[in-house]
N, C-alpha and C. Protein backbone atom coordinates (compact mmCIF):
# COMPACT_ATOMS: atom_id res chain seq x y z
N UNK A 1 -9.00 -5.08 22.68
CA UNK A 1 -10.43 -5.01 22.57
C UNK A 1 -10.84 -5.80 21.33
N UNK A 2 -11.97 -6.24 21.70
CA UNK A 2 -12.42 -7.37 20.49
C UNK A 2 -14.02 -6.74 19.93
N UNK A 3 -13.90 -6.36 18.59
CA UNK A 3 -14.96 -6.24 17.83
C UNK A 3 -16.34 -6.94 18.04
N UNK A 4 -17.57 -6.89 18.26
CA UNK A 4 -19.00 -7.78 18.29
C UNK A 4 -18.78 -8.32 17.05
N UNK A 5 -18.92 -9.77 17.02
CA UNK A 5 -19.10 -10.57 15.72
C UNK A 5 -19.75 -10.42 14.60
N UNK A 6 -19.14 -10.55 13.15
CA UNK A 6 -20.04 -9.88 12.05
C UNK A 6 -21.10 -11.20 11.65
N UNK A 7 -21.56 -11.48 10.76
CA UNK A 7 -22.27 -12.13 10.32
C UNK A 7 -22.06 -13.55 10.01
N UNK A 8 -20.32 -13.39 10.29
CA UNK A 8 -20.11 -14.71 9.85
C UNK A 8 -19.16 -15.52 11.03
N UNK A 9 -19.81 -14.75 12.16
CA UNK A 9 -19.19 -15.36 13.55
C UNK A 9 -17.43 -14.64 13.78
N UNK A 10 -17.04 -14.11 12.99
CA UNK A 10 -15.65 -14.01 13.17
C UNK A 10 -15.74 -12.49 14.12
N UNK A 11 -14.47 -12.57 14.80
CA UNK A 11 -14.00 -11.48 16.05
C UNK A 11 -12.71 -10.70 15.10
N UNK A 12 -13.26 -9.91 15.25
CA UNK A 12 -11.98 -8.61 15.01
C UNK A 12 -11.64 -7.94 15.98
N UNK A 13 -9.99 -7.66 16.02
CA UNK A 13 -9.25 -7.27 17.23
C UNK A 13 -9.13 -5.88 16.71
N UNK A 14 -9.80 -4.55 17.82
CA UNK A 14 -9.36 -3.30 17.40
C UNK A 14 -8.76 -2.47 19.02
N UNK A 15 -8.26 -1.33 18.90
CA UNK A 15 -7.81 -0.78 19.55
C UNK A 15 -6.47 -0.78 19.48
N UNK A 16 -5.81 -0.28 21.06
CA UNK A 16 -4.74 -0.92 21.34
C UNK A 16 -4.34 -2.33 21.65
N UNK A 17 -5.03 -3.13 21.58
CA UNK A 17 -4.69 -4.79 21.41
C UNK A 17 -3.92 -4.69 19.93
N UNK A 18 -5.02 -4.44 18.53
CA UNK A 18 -4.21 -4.07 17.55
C UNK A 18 -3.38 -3.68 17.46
N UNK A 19 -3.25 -2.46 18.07
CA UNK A 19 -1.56 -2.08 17.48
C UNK A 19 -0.19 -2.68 18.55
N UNK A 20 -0.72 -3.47 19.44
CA UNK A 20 0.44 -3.74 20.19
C UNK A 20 1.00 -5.18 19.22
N UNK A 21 -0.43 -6.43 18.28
CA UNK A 21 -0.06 -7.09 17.72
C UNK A 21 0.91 -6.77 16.37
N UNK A 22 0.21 -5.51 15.63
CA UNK A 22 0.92 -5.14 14.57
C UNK A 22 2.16 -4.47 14.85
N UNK A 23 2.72 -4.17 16.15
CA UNK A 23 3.73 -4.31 16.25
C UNK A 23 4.69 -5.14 17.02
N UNK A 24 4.48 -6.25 17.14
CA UNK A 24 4.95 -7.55 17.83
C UNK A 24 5.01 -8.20 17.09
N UNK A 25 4.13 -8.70 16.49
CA UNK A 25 3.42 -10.15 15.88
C UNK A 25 4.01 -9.99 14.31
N UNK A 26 3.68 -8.43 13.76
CA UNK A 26 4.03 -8.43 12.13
C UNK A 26 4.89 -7.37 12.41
N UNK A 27 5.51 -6.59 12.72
CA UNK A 27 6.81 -5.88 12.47
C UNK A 27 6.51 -4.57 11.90
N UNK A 28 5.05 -3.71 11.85
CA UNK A 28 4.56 -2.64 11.53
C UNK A 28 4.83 -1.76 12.43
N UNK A 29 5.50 -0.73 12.54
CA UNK A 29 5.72 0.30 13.17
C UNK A 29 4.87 0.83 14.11
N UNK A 30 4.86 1.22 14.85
CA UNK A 30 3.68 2.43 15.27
C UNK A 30 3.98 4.07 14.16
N UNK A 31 3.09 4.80 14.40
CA UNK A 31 2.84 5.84 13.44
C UNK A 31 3.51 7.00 14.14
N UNK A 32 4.35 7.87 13.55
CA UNK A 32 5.52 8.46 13.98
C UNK A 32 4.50 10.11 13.11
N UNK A 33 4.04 10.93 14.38
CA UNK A 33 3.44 12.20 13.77
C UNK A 33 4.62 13.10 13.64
N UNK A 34 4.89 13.53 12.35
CA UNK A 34 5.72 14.83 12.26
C UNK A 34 5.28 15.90 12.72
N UNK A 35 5.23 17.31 12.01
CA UNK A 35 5.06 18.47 12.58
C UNK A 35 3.47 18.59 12.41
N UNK A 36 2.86 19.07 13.96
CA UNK A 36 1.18 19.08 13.76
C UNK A 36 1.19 20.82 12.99
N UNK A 37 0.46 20.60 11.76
CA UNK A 37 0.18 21.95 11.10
C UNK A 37 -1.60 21.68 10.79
N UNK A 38 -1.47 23.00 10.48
CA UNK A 38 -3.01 23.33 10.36
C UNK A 38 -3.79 22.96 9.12
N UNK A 39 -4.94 21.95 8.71
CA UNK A 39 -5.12 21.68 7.44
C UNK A 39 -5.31 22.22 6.80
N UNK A 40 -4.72 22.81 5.04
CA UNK A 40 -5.24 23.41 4.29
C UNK A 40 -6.11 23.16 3.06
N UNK A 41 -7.17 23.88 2.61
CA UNK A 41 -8.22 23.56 1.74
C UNK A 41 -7.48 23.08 0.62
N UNK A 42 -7.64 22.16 0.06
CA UNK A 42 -7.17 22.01 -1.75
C UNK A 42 -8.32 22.85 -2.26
N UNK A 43 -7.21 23.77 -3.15
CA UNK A 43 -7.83 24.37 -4.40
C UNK A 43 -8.24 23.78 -5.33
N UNK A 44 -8.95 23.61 -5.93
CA UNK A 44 -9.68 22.74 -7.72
C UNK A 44 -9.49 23.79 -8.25
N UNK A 45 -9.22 23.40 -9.06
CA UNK A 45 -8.33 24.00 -10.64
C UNK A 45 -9.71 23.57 -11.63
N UNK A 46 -10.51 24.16 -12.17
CA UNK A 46 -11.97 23.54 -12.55
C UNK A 46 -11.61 24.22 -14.19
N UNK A 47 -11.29 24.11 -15.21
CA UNK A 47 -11.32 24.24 -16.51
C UNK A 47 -12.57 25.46 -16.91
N UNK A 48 -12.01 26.46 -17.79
CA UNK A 48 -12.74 27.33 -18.50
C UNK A 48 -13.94 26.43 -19.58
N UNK A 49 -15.26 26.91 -18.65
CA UNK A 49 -16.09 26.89 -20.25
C UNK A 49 -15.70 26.37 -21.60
N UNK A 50 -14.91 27.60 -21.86
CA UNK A 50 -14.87 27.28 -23.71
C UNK A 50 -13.42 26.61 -24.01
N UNK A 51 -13.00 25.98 -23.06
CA UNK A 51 -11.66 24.99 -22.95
C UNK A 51 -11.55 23.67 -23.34
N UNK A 52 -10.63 23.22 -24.27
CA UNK A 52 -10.72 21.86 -24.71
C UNK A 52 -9.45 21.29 -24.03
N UNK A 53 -9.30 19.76 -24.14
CA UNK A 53 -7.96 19.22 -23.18
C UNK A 53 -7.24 18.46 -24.81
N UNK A 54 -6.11 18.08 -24.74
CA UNK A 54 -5.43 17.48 -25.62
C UNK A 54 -5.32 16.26 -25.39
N UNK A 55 -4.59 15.27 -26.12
CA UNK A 55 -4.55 13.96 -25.58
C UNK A 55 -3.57 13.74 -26.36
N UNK A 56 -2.40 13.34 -25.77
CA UNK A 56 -0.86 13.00 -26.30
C UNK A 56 -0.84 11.66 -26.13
N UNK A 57 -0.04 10.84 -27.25
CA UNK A 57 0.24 9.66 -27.46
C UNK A 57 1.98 9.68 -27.13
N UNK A 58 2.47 8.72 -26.35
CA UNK A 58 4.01 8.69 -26.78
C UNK A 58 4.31 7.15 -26.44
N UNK A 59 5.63 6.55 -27.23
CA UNK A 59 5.41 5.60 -26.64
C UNK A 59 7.85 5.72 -26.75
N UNK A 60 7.89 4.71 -26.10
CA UNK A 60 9.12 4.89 -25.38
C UNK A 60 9.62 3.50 -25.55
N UNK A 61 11.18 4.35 -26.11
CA UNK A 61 12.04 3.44 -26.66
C UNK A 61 13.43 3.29 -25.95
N UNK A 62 13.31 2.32 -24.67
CA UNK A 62 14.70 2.11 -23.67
C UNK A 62 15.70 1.55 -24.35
N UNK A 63 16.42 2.38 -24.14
CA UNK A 63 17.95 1.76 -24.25
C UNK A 63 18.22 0.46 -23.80
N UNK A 64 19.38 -0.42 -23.42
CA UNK A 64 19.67 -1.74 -22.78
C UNK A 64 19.81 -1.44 -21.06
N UNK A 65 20.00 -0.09 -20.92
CA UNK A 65 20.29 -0.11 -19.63
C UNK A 65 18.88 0.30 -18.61
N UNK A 66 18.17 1.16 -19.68
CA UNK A 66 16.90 1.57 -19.08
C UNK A 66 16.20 0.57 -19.12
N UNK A 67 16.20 -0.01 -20.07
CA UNK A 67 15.32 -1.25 -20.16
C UNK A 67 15.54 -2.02 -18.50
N UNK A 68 17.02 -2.24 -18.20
CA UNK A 68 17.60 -3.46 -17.29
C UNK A 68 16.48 -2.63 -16.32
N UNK A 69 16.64 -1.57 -15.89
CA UNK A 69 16.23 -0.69 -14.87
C UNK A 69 14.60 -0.72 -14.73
N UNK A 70 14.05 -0.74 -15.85
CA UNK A 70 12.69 -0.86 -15.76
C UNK A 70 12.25 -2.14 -15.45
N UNK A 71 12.65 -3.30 -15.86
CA UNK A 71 12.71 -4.54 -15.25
C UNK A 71 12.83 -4.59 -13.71
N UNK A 72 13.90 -4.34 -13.13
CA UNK A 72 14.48 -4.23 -12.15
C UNK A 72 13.03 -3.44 -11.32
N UNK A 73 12.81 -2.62 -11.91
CA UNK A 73 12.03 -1.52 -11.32
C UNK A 73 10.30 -2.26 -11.06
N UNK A 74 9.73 -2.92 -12.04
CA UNK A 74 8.38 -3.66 -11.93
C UNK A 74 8.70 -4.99 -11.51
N UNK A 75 9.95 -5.69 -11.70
CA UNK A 75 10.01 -6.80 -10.32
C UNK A 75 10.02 -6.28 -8.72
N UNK A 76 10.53 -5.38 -8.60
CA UNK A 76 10.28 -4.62 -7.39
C UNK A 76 8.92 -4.14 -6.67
N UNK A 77 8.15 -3.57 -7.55
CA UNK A 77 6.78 -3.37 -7.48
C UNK A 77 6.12 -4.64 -7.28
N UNK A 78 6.19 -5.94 -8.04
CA UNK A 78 5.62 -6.96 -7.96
C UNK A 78 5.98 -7.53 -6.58
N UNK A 79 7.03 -7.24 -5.86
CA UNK A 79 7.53 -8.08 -4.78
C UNK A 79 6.54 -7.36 -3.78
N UNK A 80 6.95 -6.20 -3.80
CA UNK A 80 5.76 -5.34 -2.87
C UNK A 80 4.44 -5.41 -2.79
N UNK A 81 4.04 -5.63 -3.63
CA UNK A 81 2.28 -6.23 -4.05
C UNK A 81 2.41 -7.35 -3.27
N UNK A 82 3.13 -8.21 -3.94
CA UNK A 82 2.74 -9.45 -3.43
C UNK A 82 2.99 -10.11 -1.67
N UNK A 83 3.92 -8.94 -1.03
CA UNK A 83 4.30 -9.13 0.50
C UNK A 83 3.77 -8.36 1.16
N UNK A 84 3.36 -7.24 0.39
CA UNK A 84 1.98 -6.45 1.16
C UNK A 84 0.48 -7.45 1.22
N UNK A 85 0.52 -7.98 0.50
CA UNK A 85 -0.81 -9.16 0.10
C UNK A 85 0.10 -9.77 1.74
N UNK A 86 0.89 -11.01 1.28
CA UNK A 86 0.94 -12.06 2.14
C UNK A 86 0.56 -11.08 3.51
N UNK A 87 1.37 -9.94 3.58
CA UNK A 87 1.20 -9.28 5.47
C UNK A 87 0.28 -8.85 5.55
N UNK A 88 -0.83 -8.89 4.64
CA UNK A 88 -2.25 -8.11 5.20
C UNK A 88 -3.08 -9.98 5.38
N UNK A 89 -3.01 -10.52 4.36
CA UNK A 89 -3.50 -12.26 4.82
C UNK A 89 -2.91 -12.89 6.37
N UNK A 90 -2.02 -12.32 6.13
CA UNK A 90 -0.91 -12.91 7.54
C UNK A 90 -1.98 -12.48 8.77
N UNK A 91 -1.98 -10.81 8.64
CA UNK A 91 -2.69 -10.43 10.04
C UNK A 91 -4.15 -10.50 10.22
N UNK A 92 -4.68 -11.23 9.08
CA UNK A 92 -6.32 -11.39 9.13
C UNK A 92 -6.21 -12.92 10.04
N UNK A 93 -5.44 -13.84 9.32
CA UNK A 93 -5.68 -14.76 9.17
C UNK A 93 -5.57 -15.31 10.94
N UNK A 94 -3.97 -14.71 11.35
CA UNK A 94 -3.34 -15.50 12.49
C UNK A 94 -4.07 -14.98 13.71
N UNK A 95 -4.11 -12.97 13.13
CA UNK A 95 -4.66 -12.26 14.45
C UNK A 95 -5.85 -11.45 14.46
N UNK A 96 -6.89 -11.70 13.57
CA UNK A 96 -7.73 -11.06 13.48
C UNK A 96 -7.70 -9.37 12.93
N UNK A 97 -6.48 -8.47 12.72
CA UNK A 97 -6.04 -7.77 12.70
C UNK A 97 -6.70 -7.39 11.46
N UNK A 98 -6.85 -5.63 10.80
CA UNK A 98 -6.75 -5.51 9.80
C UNK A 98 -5.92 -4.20 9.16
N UNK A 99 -5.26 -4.58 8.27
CA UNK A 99 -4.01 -3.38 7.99
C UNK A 99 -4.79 -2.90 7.12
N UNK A 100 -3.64 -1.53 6.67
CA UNK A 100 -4.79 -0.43 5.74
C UNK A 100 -3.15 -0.13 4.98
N UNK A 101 -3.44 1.14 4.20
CA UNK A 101 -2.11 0.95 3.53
C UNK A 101 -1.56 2.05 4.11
N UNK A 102 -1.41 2.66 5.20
CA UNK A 102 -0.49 3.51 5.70
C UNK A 102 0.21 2.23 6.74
N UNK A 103 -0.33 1.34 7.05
CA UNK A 103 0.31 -0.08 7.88
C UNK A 103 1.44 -0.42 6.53
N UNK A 104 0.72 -0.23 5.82
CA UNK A 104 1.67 -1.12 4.55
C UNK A 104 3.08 -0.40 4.31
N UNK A 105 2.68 0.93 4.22
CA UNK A 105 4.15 1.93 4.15
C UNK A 105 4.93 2.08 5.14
N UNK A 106 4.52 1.69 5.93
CA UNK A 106 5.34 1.54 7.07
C UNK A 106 6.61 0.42 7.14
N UNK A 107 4.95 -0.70 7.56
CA UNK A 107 6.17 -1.78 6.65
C UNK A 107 6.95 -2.35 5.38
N UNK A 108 7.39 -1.11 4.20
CA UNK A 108 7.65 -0.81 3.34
C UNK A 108 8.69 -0.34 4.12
N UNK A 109 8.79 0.33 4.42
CA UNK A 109 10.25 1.25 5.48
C UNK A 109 11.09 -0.10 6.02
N UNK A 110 10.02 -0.59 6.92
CA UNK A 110 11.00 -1.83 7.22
C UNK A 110 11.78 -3.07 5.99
N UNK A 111 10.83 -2.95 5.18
CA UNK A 111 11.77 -3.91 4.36
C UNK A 111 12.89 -3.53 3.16
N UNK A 112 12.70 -2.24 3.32
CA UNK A 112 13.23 -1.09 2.65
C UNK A 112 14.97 -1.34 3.42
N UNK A 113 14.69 -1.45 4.88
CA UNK A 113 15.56 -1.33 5.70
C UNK A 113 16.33 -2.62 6.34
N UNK A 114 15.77 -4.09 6.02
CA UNK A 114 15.89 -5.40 6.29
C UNK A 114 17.23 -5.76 5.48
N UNK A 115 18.04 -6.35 6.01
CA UNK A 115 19.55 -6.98 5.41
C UNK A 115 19.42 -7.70 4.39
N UNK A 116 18.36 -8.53 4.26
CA UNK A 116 18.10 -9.04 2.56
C UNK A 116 17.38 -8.83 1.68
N UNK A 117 16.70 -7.67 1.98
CA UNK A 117 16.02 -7.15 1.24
C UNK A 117 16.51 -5.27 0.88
N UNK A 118 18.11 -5.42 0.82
CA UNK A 118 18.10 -4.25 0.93
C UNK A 118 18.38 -3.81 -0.47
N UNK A 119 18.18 -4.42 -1.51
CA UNK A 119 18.28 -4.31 -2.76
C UNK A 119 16.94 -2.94 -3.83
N UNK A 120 15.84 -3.33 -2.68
CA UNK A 120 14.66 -2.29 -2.64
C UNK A 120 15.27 -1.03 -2.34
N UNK A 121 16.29 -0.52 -1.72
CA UNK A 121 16.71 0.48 -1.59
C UNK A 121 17.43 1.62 -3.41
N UNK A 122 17.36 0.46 -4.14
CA UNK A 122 17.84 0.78 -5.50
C UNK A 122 16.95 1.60 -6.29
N UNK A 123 15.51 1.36 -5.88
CA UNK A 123 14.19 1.91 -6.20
C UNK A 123 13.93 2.77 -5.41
N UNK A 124 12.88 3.39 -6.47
CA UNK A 124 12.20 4.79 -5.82
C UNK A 124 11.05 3.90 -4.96
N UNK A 125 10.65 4.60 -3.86
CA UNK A 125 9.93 4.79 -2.58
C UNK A 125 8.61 4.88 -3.51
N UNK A 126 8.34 6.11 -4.38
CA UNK A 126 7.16 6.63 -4.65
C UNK A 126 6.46 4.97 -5.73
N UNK A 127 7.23 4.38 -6.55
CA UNK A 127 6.82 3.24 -7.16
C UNK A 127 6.23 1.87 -6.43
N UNK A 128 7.27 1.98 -5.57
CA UNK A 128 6.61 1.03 -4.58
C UNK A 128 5.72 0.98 -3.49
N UNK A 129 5.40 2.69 -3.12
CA UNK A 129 4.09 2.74 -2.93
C UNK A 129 3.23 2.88 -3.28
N UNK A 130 2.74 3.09 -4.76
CA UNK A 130 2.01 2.91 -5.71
C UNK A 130 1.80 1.82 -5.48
N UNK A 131 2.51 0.53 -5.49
CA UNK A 131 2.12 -0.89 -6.29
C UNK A 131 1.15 -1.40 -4.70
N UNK A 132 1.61 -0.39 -3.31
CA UNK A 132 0.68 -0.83 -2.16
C UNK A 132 -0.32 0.20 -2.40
N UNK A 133 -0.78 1.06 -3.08
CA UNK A 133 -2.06 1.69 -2.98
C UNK A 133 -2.78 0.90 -4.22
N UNK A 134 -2.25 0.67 -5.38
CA UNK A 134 -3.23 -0.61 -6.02
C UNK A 134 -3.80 -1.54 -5.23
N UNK A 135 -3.23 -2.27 -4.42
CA UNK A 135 -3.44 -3.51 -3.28
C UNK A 135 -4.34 -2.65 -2.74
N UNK A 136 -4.63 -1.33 -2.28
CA UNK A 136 -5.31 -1.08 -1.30
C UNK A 136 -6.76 -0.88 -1.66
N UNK A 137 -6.42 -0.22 -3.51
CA UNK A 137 -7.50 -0.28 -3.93
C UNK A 137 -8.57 -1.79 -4.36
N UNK A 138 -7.30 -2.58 -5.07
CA UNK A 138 -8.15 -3.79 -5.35
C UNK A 138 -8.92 -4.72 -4.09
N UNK A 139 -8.27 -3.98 -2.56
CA UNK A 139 -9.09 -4.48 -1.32
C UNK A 139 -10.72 -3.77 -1.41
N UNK A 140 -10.68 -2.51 -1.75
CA UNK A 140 -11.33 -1.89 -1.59
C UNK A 140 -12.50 -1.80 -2.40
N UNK A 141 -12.18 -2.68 -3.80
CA UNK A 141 -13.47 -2.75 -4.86
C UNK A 141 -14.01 -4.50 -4.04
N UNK A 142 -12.95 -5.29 -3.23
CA UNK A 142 -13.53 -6.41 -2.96
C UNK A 142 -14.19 -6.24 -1.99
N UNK A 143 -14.37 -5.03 -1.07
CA UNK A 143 -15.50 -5.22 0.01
C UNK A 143 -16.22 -4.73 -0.43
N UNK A 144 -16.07 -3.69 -1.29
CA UNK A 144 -17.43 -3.21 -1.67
C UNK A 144 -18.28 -4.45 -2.92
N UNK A 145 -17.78 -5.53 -3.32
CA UNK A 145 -18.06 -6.02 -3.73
C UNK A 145 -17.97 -6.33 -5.33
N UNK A 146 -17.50 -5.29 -6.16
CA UNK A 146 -16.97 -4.61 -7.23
C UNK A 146 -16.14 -5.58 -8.08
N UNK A 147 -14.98 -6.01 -7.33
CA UNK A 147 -14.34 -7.10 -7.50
C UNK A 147 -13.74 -8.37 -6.99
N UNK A 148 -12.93 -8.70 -7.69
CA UNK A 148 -12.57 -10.38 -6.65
C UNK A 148 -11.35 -10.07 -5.86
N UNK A 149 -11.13 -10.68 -4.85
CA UNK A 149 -10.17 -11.01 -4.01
C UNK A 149 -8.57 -10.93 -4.39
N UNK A 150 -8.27 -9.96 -4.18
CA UNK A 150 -6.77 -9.62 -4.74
C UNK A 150 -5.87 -11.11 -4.90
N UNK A 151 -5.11 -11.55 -5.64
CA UNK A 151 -4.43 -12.43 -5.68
C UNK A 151 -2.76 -12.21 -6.15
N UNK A 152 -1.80 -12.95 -5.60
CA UNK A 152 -0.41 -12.76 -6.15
C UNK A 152 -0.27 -12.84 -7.18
């Protein structure tokens, strides 16, 4: 199914057309539901009245090996930013498509899981989906207009 044209003539592909491309065309999974449970309310934790908060300073001194590791660790993040970028440009560009960042974690799994890229497996999961919910946010100040166009 094809979107009515926005303002600037362009067609967006939604439905199942979408997801049969995002998983053909770019290698995004389909969405795998675990156990259906019932939603629960988040509690807010709302601070007493006559309550003040602290504010701690620390700053951190790596060893040679933590250091290697933290390196290791924000080149990793950077790779992910930047191939979550190219695969969300990829599916605007070729198929009209538009990914969101649960598309992105997905395909995070896959490259998590890819023969030359299996070095990402050395890293935590939770870092490198961080560095795709930044991407998702810096998409997100650019439609709203907020900011510029995410770049590598």
């Amino acid at each position: 199914m094809v979107e009515a044209a926005r303002g600037d003539g362009r067609l967006r592909v939604i439905g199942a057309e979408a997801k049969r491309i995002k998983r053909e065309a770019l290698g995004v999974p389909d969405r795998v539901k675990h156990q259906q449970r019932a939603a629960v309310p988040v509690k807010r934790r709302t601070p007493e009245a006559d309550t003040r908060q602290r504010v701690y300073q620390y700053r951190c001194y790596p060893s040679p090996t933590q250091a290697e590791q933290l390196i290791k660790t924000f080149g990793a993040c950077r790779w992910a930013y930047n191939e979550g970028l190219a695969l969300r440009d990829k599916a605007w560009r070729e198929h009209r498509v538009t990914l969101g960042f649960a598309e992105s974690c997905r395909a995070l799994t896959g490259w998590r899981n890819a023969g030359g890229t299996r070095w990402l497996q050395e890293m935590s999961s939770t870092v490198l989906q961080q560095a795709l919910r930044h991407l998702d946010a810096a998409f997100g100040r650019f439609f709203k207009g907020s900011g510029r166009q995410p770049k590598r």
